[in-house]
C-alpha atoms as a PDB file:
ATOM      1  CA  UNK A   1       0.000   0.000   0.000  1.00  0.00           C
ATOM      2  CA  UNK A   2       2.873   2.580   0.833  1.00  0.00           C
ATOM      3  CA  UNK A   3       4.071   1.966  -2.596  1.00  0.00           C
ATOM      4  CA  UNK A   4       1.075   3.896  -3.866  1.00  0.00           C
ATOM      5  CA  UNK A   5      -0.078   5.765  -0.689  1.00  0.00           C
ATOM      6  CA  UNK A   6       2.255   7.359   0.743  1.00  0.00           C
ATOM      7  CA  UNK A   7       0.342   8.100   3.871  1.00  0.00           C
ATOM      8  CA  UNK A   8      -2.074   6.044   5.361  1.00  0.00           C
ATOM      9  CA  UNK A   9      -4.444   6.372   8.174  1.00  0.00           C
ATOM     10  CA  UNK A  10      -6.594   3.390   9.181  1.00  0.00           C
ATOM     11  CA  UNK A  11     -10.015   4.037   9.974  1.00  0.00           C
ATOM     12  CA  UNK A  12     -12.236   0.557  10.833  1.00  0.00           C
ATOM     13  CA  UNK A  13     -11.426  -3.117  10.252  1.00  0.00           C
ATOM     14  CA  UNK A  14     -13.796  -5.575  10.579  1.00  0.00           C
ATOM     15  CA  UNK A  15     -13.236  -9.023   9.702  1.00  0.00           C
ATOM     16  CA  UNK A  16     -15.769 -11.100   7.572  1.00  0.00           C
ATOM     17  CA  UNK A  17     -15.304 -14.798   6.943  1.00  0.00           C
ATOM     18  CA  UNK A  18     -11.742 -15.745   6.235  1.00  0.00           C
ATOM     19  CA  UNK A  19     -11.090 -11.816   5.191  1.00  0.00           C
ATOM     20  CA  UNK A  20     -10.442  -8.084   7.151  1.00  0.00           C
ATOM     21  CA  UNK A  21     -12.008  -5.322   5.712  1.00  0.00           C
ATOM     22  CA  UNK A  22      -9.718  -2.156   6.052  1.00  0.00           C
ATOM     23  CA  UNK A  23     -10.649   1.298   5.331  1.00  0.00           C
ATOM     24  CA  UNK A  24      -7.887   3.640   5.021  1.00  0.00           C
ATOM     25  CA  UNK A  25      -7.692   7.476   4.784  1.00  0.00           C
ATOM     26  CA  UNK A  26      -4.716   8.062   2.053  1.00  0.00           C
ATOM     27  CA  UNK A  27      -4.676  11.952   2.090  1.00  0.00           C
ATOM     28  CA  UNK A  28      -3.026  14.231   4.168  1.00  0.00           C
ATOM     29  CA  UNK A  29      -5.099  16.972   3.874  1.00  0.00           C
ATOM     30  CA  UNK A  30      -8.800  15.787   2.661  1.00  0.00           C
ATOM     31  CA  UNK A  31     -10.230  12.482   3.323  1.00  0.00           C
ATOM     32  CA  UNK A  32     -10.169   9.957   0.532  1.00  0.00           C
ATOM     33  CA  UNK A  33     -11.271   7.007   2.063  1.00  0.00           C
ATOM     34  CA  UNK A  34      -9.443   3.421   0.122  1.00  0.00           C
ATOM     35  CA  UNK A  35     -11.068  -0.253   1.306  1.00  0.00           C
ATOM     36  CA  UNK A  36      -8.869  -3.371   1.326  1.00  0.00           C
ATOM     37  CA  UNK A  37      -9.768  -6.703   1.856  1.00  0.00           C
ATOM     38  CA  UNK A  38      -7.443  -8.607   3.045  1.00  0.00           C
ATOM     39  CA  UNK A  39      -7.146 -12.576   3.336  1.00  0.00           C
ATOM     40  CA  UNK A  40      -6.677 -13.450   7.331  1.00  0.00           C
ATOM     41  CA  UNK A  41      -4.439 -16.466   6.191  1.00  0.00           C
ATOM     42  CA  UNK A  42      -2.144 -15.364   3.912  1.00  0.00           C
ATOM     43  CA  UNK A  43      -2.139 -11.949   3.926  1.00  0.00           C
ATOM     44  CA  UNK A  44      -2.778 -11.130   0.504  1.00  0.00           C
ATOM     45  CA  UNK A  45      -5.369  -8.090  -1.184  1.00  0.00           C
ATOM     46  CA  UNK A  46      -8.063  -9.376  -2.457  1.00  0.00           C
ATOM     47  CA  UNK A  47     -10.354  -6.679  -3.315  1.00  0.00           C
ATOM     48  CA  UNK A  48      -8.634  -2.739  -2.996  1.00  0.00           C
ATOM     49  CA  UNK A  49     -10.977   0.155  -4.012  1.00  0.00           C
ATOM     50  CA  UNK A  50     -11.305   3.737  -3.655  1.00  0.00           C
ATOM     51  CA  UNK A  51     -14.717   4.866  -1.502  1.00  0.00           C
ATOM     52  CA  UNK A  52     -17.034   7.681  -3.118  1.00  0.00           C
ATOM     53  CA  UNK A  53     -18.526   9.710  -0.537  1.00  0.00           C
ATOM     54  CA  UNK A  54     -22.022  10.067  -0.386  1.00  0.00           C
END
């Protein structure tokens, strides 16, 4: 994630089934929310997405 983001602020995890659900903030000075799921085994992204807000 650093790679791309070069800050990173994590806002909720939850975990669902064999996955966590991570929602970071990526900007430093307006919110732009980015969800990861993340398989609890290995450790590998599964899904990565940017939020819309609403």
């Amino acid at each position: 994630m650093r790679k791309y983001y070069p800050f990173l602020r994590p806002l909720s995890a939850k975990k669902e089934d064999q996955a966590w659900l991570v929602v970071f903030d990526v900007s430093v000075f307006l919110e732009k929310k980015v969800e990861v799921k993340i398989d609890s085994e290995s450790g590998s992204i599964i899904e990565f997405g940017e939020l819309t807000q609403s």
